[in-house]
PDB file of N, CA and C in Angstrom:
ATOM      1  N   UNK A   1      16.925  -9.607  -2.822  1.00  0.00           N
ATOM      2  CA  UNK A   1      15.645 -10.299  -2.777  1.00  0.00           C
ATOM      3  C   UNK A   1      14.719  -9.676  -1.735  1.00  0.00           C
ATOM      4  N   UNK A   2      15.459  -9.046  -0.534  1.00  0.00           N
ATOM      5  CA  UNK A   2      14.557  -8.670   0.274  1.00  0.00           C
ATOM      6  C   UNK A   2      14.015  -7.695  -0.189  1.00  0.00           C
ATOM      7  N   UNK A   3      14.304  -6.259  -0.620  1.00  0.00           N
ATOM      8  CA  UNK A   3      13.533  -5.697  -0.926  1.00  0.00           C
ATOM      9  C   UNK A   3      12.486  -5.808  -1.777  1.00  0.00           C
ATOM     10  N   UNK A   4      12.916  -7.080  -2.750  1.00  0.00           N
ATOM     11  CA  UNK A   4      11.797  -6.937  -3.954  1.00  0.00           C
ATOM     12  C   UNK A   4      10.400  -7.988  -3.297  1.00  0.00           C
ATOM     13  N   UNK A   5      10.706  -7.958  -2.189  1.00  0.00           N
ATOM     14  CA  UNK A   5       9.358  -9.530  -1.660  1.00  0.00           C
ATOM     15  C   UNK A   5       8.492  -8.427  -0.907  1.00  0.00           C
ATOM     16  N   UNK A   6       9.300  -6.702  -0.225  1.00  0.00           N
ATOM     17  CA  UNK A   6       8.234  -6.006   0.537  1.00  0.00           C
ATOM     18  C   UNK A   6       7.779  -5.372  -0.722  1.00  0.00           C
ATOM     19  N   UNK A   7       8.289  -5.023  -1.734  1.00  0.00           N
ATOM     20  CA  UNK A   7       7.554  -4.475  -2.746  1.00  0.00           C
ATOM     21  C   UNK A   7       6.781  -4.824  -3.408  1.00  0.00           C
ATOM     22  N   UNK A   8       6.615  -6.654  -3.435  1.00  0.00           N
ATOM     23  CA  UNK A   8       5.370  -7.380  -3.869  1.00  0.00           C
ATOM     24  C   UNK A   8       4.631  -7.288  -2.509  1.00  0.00           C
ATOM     25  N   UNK A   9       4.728  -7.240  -1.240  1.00  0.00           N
ATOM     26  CA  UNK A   9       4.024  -6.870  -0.206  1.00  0.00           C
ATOM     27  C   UNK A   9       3.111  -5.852  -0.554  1.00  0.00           C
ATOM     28  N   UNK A  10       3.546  -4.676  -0.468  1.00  0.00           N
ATOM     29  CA  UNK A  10       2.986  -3.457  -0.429  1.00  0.00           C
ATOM     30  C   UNK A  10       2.481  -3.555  -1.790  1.00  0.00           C
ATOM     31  N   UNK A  11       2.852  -4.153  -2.958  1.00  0.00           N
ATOM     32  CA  UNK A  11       2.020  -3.978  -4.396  1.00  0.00           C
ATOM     33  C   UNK A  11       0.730  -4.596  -3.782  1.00  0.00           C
ATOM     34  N   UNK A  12       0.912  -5.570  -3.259  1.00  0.00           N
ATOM     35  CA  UNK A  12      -0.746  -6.296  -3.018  1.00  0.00           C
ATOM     36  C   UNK A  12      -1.441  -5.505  -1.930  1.00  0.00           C
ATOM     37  N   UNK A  13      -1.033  -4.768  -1.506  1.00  0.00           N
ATOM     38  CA  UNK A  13      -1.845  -3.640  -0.215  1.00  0.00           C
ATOM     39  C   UNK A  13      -2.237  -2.543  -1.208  1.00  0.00           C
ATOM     40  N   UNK A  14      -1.301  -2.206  -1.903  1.00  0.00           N
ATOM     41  CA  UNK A  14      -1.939  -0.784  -2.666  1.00  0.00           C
ATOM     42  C   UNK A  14      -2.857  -1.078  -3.612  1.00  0.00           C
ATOM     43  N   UNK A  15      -2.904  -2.294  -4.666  1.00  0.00           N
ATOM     44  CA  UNK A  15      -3.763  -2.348  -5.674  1.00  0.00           C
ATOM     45  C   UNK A  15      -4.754  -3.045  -4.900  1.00  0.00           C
ATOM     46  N   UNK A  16      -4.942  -3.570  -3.865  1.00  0.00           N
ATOM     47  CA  UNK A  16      -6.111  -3.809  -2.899  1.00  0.00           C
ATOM     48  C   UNK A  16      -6.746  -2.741  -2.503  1.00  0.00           C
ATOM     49  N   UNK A  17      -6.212  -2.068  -2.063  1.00  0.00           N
ATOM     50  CA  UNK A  17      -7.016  -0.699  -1.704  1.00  0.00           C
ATOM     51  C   UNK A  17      -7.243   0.090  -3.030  1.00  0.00           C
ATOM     52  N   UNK A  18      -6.522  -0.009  -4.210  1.00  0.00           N
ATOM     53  CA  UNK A  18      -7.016   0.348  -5.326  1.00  0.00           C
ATOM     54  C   UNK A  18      -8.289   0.092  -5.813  1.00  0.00           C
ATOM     55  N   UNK A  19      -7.822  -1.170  -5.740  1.00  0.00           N
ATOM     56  CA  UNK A  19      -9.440  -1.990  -6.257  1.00  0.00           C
ATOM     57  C   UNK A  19     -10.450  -1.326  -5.547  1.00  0.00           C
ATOM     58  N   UNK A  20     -10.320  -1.553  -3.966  1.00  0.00           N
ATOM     59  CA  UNK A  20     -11.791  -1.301  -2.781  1.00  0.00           C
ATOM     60  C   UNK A  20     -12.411   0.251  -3.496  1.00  0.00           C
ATOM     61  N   UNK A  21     -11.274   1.032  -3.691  1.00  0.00           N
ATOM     62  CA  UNK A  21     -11.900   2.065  -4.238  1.00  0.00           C
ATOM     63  C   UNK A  21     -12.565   2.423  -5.406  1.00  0.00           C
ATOM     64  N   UNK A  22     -12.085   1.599  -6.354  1.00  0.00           N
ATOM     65  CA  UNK A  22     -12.675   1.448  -7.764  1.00  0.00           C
ATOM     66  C   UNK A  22     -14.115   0.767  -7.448  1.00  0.00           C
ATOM     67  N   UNK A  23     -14.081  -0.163  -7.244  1.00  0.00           N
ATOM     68  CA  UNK A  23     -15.433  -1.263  -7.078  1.00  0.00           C
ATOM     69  C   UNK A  23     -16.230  -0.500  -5.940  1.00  0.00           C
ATOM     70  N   UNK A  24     -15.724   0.069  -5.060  1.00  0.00           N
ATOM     71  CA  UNK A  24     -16.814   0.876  -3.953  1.00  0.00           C
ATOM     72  C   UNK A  24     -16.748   2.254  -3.619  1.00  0.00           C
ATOM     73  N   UNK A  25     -16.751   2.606  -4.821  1.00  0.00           N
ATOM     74  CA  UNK A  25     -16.911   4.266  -5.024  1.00  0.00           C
ATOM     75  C   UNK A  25     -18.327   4.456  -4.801  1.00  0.00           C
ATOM     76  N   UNK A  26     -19.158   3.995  -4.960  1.00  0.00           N
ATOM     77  CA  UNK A  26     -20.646   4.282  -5.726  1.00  0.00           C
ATOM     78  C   UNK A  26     -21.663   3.622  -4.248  1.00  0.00           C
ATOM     79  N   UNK A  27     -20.621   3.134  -3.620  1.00  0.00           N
ATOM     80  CA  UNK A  27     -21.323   2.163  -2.095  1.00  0.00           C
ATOM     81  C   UNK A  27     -21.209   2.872  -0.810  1.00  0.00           C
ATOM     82  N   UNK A  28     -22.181   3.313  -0.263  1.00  0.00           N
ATOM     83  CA  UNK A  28     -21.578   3.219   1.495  1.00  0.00           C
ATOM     84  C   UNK A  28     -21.432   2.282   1.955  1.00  0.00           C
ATOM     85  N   UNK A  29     -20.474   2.859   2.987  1.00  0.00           N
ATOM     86  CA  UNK A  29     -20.183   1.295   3.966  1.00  0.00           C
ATOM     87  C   UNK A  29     -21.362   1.181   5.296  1.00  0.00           C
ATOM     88  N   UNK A  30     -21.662  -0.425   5.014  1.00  0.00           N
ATOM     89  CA  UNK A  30     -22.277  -0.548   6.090  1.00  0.00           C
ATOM     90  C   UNK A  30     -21.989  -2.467   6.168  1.00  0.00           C
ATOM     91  N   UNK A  31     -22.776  -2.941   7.097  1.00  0.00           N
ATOM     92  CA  UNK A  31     -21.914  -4.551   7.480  1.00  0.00           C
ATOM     93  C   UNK A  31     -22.075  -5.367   6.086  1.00  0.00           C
ATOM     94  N   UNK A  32     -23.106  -5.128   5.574  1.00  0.00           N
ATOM     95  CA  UNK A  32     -23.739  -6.027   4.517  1.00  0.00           C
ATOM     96  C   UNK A  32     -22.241  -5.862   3.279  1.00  0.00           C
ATOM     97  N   UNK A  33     -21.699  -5.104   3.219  1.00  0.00           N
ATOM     98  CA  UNK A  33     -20.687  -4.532   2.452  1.00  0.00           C
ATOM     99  C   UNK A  33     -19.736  -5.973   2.589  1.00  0.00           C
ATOM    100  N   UNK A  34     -19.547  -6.403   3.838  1.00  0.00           N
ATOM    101  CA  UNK A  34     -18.978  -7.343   4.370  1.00  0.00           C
ATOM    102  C   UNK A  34     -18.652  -8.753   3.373  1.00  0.00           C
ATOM    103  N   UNK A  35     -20.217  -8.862   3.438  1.00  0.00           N
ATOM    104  CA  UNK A  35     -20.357  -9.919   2.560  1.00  0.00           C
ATOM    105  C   UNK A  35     -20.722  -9.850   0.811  1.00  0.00           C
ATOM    106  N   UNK A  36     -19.848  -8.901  -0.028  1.00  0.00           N
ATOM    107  CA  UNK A  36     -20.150  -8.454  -1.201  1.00  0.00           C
ATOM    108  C   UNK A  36     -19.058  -9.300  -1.602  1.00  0.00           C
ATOM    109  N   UNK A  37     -18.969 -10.124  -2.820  1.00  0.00           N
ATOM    110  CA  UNK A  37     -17.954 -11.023  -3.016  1.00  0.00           C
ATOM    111  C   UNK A  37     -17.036  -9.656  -3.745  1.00  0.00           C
ATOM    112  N   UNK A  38     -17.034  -8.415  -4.390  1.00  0.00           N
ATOM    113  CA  UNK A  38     -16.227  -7.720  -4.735  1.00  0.00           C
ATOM    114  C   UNK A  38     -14.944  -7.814  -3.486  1.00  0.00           C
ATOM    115  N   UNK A  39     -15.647  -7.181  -2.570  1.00  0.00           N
ATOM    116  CA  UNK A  39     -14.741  -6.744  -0.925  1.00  0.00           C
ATOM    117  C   UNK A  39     -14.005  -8.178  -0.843  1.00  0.00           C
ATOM    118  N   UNK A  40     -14.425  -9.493  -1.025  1.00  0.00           N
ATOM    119  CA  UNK A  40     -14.415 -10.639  -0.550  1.00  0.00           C
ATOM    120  C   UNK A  40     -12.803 -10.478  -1.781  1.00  0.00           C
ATOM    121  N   UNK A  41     -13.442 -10.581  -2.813  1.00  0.00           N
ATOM    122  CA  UNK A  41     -12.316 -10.399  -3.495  1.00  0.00           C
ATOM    123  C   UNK A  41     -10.688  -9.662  -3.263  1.00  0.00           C
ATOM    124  N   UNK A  42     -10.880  -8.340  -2.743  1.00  0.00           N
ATOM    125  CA  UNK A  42      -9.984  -7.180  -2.987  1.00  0.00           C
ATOM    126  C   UNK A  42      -9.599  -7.941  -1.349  1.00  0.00           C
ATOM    127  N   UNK A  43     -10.161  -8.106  -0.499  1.00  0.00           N
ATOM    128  CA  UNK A  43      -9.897  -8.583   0.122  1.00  0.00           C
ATOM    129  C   UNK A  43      -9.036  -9.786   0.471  1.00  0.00           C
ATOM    130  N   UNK A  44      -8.939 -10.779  -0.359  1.00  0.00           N
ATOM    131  CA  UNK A  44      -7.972 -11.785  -1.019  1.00  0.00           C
ATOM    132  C   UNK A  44      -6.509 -11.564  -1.248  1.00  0.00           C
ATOM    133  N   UNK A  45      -6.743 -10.141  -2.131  1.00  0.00           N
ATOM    134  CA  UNK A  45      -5.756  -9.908  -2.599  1.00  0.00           C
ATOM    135  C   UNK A  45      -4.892  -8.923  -1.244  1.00  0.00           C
ATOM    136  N   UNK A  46      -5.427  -8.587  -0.465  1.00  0.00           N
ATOM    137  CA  UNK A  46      -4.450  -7.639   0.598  1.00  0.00           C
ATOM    138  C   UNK A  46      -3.976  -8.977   1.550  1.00  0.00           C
ATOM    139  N   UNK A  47      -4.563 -10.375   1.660  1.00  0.00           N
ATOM    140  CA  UNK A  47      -4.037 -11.226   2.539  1.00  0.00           C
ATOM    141  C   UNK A  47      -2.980 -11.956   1.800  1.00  0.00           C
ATOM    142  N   UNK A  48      -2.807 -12.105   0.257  1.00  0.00           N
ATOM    143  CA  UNK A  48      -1.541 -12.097  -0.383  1.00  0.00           C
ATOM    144  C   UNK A  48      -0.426 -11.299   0.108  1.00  0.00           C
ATOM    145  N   UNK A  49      -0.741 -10.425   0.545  1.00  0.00           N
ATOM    146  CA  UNK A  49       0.176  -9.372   0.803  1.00  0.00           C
ATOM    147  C   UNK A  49       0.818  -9.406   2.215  1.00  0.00           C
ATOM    148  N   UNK A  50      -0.267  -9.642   3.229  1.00  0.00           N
ATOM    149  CA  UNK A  50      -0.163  -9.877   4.483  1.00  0.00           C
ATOM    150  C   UNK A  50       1.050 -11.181   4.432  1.00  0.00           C
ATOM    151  N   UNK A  51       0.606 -12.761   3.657  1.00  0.00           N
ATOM    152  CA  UNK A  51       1.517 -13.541   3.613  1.00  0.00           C
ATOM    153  C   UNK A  51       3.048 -13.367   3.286  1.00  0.00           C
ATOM    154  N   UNK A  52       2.945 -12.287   2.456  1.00  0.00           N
ATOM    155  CA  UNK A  52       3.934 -12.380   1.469  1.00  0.00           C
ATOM    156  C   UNK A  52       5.077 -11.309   2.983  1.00  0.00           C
ATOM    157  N   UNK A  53       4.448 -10.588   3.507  1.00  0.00           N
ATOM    158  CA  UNK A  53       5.024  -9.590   4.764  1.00  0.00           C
ATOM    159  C   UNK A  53       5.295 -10.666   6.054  1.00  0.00           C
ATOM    160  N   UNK A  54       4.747 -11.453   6.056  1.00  0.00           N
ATOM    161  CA  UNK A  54       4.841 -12.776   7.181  1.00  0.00           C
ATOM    162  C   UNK A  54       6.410 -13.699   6.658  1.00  0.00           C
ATOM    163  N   UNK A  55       6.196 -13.625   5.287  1.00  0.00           N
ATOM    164  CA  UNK A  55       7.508 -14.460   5.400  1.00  0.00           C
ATOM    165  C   UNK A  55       8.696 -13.771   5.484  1.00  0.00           C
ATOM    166  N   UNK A  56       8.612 -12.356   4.736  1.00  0.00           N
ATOM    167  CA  UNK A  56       9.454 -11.051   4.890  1.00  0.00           C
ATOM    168  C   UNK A  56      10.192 -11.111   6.561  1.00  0.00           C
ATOM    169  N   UNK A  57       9.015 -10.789   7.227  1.00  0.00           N
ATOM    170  CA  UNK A  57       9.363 -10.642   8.703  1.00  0.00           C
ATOM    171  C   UNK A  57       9.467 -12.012   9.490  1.00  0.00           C
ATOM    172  N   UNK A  58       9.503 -13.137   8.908  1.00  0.00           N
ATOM    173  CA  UNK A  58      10.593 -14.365  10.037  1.00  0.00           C
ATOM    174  C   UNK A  58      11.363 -14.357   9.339  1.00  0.00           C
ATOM    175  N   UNK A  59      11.819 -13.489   8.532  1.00  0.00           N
ATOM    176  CA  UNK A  59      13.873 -13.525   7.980  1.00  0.00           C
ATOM    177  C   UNK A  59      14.291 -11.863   8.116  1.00  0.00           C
ATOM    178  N   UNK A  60      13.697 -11.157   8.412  1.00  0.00           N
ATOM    179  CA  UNK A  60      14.549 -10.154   8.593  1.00  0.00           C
ATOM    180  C   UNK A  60      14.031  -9.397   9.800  1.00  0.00           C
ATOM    181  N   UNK A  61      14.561  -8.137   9.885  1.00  0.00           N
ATOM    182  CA  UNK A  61      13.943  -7.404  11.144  1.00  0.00           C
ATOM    183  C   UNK A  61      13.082  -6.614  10.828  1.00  0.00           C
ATOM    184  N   UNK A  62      12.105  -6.236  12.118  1.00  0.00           N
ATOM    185  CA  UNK A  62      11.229  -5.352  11.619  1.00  0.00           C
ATOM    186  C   UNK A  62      11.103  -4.014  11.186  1.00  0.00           C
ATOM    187  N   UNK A  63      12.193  -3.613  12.026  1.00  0.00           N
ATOM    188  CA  UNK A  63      12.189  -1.914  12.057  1.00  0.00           C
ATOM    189  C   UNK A  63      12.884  -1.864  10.360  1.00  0.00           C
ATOM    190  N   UNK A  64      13.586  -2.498   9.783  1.00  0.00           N
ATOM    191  CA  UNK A  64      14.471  -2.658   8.446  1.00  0.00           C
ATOM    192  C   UNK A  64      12.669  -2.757   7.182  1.00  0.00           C
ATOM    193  N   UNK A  65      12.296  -3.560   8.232  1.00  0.00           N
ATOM    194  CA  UNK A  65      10.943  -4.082   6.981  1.00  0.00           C
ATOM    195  C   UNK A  65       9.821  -3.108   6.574  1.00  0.00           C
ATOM    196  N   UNK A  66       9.464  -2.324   7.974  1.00  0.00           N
ATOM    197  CA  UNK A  66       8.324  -1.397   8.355  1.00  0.00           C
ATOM    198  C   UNK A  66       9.198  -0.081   7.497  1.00  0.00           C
ATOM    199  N   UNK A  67      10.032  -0.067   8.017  1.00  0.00           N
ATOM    200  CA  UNK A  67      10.928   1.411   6.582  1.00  0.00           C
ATOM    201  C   UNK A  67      10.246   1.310   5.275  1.00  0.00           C
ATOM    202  N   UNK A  68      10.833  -0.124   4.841  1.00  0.00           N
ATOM    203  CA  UNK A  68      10.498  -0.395   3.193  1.00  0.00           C
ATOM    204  C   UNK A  68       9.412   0.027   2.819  1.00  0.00           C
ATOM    205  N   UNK A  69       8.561  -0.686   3.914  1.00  0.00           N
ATOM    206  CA  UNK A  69       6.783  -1.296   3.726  1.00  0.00           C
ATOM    207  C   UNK A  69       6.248   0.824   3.396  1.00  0.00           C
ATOM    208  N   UNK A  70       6.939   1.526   4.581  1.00  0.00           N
ATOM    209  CA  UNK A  70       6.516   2.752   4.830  1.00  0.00           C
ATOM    210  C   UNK A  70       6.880   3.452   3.269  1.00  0.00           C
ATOM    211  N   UNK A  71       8.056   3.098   2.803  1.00  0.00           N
ATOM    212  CA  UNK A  71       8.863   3.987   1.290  1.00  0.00           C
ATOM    213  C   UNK A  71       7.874   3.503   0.407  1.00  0.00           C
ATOM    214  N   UNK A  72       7.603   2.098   0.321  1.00  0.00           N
ATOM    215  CA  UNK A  72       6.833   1.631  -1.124  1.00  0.00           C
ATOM    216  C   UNK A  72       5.108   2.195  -0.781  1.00  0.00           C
ATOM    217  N   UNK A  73       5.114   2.144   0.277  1.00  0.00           N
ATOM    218  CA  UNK A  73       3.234   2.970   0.217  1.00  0.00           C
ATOM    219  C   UNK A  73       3.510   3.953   0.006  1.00  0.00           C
ATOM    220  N   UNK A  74       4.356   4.803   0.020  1.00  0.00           N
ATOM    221  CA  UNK A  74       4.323   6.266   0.130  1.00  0.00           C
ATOM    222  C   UNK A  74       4.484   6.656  -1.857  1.00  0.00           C
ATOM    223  N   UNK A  75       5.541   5.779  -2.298  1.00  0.00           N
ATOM    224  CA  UNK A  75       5.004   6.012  -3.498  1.00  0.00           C
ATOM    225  C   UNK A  75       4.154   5.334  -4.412  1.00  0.00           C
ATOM    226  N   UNK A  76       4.024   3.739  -4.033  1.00  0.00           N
ATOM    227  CA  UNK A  76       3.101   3.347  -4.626  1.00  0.00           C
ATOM    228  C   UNK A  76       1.531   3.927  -4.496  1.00  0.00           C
ATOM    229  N   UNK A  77       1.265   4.392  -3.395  1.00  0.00           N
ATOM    230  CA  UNK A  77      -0.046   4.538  -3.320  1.00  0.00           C
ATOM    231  C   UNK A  77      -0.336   6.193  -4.230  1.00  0.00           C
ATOM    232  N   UNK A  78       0.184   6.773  -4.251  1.00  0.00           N
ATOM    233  CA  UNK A  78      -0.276   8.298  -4.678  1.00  0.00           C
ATOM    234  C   UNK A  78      -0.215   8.142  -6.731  1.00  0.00           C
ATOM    235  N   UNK A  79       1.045   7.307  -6.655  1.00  0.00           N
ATOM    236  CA  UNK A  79       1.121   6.989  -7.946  1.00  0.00           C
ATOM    237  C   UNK A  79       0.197   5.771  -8.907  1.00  0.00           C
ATOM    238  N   UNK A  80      -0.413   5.004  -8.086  1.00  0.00           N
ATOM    239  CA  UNK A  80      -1.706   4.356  -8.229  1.00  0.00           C
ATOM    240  C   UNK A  80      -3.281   5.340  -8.606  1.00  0.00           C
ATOM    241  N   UNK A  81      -3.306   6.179  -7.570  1.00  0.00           N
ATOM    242  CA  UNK A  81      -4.353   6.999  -7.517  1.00  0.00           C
ATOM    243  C   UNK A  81      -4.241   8.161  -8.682  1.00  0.00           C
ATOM    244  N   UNK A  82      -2.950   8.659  -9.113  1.00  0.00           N
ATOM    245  CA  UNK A  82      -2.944   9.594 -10.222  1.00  0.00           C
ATOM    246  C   UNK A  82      -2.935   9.104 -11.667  1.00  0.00           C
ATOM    247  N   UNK A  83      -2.377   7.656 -11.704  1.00  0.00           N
ATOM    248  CA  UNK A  83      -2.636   6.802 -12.830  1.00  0.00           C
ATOM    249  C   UNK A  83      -3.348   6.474 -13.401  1.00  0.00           C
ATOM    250  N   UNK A  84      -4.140   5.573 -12.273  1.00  0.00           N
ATOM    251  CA  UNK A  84      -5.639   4.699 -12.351  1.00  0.00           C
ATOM    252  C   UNK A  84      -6.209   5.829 -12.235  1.00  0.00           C
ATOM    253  N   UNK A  85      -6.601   6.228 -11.205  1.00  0.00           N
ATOM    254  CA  UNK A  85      -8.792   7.128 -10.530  1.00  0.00           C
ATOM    255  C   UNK A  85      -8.145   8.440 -11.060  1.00  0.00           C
ATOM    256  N   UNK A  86      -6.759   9.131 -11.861  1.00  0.00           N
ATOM    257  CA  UNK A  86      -6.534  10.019 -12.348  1.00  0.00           C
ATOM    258  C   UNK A  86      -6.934  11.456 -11.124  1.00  0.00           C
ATOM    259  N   UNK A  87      -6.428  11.098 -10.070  1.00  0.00           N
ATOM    260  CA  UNK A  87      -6.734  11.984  -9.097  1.00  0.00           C
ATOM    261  C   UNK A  87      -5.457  13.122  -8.933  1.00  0.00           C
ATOM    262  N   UNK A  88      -5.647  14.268  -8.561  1.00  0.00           N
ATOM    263  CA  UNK A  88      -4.859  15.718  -8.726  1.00  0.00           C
ATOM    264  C   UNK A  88      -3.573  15.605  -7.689  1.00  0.00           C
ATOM    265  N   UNK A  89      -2.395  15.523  -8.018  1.00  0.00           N
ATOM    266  CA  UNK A  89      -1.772  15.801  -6.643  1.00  0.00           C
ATOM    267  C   UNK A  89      -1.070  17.083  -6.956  1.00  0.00           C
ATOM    268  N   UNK A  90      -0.817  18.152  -6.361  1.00  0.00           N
ATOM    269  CA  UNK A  90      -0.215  19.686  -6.595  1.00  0.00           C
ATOM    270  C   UNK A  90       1.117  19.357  -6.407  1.00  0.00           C
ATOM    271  N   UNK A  91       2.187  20.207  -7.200  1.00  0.00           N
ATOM    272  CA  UNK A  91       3.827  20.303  -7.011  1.00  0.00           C
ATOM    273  C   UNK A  91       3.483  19.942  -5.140  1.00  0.00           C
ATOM    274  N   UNK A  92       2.655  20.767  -4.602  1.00  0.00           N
ATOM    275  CA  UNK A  92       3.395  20.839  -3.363  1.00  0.00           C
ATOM    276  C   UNK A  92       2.847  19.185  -2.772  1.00  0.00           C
ATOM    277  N   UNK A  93       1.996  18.869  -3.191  1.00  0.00           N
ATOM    278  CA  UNK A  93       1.588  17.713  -2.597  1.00  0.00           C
ATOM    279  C   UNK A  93       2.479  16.643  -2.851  1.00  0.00           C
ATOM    280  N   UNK A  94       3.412  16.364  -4.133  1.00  0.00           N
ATOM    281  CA  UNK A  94       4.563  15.852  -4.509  1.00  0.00           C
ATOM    282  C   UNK A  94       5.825  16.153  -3.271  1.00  0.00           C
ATOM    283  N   UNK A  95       6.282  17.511  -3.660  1.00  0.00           N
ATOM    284  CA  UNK A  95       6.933  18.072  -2.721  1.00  0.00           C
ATOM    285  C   UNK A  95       6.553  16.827  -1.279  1.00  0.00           C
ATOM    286  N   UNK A  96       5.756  17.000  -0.431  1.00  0.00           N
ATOM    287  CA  UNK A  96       5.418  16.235   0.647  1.00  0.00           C
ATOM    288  C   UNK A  96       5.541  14.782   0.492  1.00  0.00           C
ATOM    289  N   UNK A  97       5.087  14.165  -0.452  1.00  0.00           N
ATOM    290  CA  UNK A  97       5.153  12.679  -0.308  1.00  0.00           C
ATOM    291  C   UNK A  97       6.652  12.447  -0.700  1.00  0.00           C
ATOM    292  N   UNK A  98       7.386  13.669  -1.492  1.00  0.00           N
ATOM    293  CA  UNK A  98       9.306  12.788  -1.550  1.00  0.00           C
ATOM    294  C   UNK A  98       9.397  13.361   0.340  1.00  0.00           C
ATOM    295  N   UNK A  99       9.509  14.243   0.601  1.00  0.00           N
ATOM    296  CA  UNK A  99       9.448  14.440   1.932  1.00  0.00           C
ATOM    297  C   UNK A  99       9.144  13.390   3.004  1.00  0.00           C
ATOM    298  N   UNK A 100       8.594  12.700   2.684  1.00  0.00           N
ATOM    299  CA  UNK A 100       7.574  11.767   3.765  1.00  0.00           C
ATOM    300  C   UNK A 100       8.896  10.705   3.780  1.00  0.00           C
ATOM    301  N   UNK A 101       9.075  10.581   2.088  1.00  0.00           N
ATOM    302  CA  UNK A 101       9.689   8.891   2.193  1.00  0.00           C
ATOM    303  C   UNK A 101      11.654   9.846   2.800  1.00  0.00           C
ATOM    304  N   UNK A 102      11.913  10.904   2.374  1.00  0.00           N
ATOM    305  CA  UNK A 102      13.170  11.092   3.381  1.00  0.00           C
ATOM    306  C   UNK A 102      13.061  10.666   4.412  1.00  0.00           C
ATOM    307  N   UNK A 103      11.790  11.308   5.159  1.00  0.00           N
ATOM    308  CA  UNK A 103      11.763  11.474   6.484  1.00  0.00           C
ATOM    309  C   UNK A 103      11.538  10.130   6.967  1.00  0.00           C
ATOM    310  N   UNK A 104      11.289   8.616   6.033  1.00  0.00           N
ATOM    311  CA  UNK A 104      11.286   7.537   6.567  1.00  0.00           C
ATOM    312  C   UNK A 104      12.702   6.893   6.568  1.00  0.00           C
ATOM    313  N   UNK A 105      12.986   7.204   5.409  1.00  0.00           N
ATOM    314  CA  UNK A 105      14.407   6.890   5.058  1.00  0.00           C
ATOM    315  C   UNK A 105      15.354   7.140   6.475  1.00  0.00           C
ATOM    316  N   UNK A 106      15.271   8.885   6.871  1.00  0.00           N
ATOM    317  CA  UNK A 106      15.968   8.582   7.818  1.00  0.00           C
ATOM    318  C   UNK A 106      15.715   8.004   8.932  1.00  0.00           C
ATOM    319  N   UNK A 107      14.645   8.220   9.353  1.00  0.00           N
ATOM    320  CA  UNK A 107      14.420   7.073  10.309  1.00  0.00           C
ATOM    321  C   UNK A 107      15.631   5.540  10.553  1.00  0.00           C
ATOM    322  N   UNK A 108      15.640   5.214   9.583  1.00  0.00           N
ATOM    323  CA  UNK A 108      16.248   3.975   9.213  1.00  0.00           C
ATOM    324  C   UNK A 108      17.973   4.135   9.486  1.00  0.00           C
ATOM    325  N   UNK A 109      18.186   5.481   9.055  1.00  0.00           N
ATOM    326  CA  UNK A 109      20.347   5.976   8.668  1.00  0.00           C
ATOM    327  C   UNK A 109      20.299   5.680  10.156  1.00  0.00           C
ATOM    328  N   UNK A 110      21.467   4.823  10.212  1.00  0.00           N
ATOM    329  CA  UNK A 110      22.474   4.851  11.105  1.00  0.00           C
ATOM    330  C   UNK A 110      23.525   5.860  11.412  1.00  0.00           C
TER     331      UNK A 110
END
């Protein structure tokens, strides 16, 4: 169960920042941005996420949680962006993001 509650964590961080980018491609940022019910929206959805990491972390530990949180952005987010906004990642840029999540992974080996 634990893992699958940081992976609804991090789902609501990545398709939040999915969204911000879809809906505010076409916008600069400035304060007024603030109050755009889009942001207000996508915004909603990353404090789902925040909750959902709050209850994660008063039952388990952190350094165990921040691993996960670190593995599921690392592939959720690149695999969001090549899906959806159909954006380029090169063998080698692949290459790097399995790299990234080893290098979190070990972090974690005992």
């Amino acid at each position: 169960m634990y893992p699958v509650l940081i992976l609804l964590a991090q789902a609501f961080y990545s398709v939040s920042d999915l969204l911000k980018k879809m809906a505010f491609r076409d916008l600069e940022f400035s304060p007024a941005l603030l109050t755009n019910p889009r942001f207000v929206g996508v915004t909603l959805i990353a404090v789902l996420g925040f909750l959902v990491q709050l209850y994660v972390l008063s039952r388990y530990d952190l350094s165990r949680t921040a691993i996960f949180m670190g593995i599921f952005a690392l592939i959720l987010s690149p695999l969001l962006a090549v899906l959806v906004l159909h954006e380029k990642l090169s063998p080698l840029n692949w290459l790097g993001v399995g790299l990234a999540i080893v290098a979190v992974a070990l972090v974690n080996a005992k």
